[in-house]
C-alpha atoms as a PDB file:
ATOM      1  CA  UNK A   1     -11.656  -4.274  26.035  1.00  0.00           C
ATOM      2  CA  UNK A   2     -10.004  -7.082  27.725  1.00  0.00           C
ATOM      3  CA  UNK A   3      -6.994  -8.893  26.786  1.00  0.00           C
ATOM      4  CA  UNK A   4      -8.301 -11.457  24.622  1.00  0.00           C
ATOM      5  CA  UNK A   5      -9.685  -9.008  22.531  1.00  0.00           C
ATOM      6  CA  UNK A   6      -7.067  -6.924  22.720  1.00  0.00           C
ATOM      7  CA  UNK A   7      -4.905 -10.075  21.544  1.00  0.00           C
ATOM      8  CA  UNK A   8      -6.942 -10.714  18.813  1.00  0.00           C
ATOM      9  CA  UNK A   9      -6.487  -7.490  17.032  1.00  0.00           C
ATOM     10  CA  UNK A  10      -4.727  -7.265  13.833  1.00  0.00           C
ATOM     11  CA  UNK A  11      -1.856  -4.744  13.591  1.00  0.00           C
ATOM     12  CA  UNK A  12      -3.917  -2.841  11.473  1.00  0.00           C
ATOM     13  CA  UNK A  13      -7.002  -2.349  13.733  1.00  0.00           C
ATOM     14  CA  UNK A  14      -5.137  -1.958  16.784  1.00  0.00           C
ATOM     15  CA  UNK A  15      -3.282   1.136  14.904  1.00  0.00           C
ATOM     16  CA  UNK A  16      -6.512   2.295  13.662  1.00  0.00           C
ATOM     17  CA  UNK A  17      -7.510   2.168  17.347  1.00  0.00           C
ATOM     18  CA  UNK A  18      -4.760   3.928  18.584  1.00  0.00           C
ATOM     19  CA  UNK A  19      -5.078   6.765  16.162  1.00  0.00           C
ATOM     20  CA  UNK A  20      -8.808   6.992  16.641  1.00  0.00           C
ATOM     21  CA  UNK A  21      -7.870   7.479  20.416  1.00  0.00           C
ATOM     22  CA  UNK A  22      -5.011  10.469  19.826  1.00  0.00           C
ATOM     23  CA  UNK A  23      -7.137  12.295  17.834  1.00  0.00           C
ATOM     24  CA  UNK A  24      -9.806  12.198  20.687  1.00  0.00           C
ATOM     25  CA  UNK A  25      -7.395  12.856  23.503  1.00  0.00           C
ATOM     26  CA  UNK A  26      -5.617  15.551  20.924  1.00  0.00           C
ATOM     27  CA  UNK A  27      -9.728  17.285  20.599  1.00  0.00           C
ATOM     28  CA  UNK A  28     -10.079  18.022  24.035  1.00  0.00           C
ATOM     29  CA  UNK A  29     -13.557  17.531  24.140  1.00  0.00           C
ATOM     30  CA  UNK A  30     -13.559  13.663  26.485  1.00  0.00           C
ATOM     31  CA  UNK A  31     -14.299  14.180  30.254  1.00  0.00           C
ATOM     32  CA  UNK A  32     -11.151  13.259  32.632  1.00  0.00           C
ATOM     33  CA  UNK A  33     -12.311   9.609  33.202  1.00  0.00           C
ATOM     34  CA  UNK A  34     -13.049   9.123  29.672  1.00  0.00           C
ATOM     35  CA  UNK A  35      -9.471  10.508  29.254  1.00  0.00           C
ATOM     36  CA  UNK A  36      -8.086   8.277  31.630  1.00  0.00           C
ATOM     37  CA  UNK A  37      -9.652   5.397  30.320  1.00  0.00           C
ATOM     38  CA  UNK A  38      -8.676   6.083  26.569  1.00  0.00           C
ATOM     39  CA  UNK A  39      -5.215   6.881  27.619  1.00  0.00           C
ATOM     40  CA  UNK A  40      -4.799   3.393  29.736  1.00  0.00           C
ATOM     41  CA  UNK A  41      -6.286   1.331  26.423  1.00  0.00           C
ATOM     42  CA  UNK A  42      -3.682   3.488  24.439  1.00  0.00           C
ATOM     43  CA  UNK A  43      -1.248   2.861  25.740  1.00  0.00           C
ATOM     44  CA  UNK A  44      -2.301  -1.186  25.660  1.00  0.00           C
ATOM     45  CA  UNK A  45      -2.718  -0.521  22.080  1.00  0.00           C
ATOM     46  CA  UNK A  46       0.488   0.826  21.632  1.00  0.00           C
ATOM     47  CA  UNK A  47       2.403  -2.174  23.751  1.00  0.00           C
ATOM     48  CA  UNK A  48      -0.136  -4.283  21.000  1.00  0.00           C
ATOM     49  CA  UNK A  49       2.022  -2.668  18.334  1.00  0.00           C
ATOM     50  CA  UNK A  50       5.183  -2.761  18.983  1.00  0.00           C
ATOM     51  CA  UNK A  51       4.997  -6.699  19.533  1.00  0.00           C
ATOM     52  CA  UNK A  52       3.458  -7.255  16.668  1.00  0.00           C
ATOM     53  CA  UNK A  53       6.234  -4.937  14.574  1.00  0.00           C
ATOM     54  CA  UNK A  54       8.787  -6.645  16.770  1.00  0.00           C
ATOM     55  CA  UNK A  55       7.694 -10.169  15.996  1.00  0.00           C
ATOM     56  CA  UNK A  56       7.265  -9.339  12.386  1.00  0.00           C
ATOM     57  CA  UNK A  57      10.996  -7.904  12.553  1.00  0.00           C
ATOM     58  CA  UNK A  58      12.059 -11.330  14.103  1.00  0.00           C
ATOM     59  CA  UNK A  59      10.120 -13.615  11.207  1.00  0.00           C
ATOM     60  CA  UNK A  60      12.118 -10.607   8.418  1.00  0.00           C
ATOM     61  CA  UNK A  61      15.549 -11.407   9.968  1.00  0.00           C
ATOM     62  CA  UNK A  62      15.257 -15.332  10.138  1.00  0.00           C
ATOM     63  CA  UNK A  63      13.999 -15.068   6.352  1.00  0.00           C
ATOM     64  CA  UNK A  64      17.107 -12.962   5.312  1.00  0.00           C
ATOM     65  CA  UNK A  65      19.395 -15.239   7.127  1.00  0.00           C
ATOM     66  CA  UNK A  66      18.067 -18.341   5.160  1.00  0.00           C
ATOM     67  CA  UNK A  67      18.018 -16.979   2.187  1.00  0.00           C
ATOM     68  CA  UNK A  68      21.737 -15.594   2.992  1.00  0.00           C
ATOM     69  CA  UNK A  69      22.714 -18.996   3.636  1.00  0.00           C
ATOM     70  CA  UNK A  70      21.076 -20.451   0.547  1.00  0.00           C
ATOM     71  CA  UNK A  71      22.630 -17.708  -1.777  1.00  0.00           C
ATOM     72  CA  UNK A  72      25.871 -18.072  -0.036  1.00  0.00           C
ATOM     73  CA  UNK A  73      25.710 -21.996  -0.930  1.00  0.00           C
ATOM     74  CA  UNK A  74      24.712 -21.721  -4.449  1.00  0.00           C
ATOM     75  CA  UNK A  75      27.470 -19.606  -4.767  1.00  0.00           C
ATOM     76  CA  UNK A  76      30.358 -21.990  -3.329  1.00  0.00           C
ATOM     77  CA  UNK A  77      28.665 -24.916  -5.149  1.00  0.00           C
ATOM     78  CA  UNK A  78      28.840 -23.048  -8.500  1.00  0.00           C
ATOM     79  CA  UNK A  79      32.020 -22.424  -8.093  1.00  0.00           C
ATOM     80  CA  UNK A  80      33.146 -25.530  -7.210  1.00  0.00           C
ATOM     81  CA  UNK A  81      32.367 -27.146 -10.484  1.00  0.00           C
END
């Protein structure tokens, strides 16, 4: 899988991915390359993941501070009045 693919995935898939790969690593039953390989796109998948929770964490706080400032307005304006 190269990057753009990799990109591409949804946070969903790329966990799906991931967990698909643990449970083979976890079986014991992949050759040593095959393990190596699986364990390098893991750990790809894994970096995949964590940006995406990250950036979803980012677009959470900016909402929450907007809508703190918009609460906080509506509630000097109505008591202004």
């Amino acid at each position: 899988m190269n990057n753009d693919e990799l990109n591409n995935l949804s946070f969903e898939d790329a966990l799906a991915q991931l967990e698909t790969i643990v449970r083979e690593l976890e079986s014991g039953r992949i050759k040593l390359d095959d393990a190596i390989a699986a364990y390098e796109k893991a750990v790809a998948l894994k970096q995949l993941c964590e940006s995406k929770l990250k950036a979803a964490q980012l677009k959470i706080e900016k909402i929450d501070k907007k809508l703190l400032r918009a609460v906080s307005y509506t509630h000097l304006r109505a008591h202004e009045t």
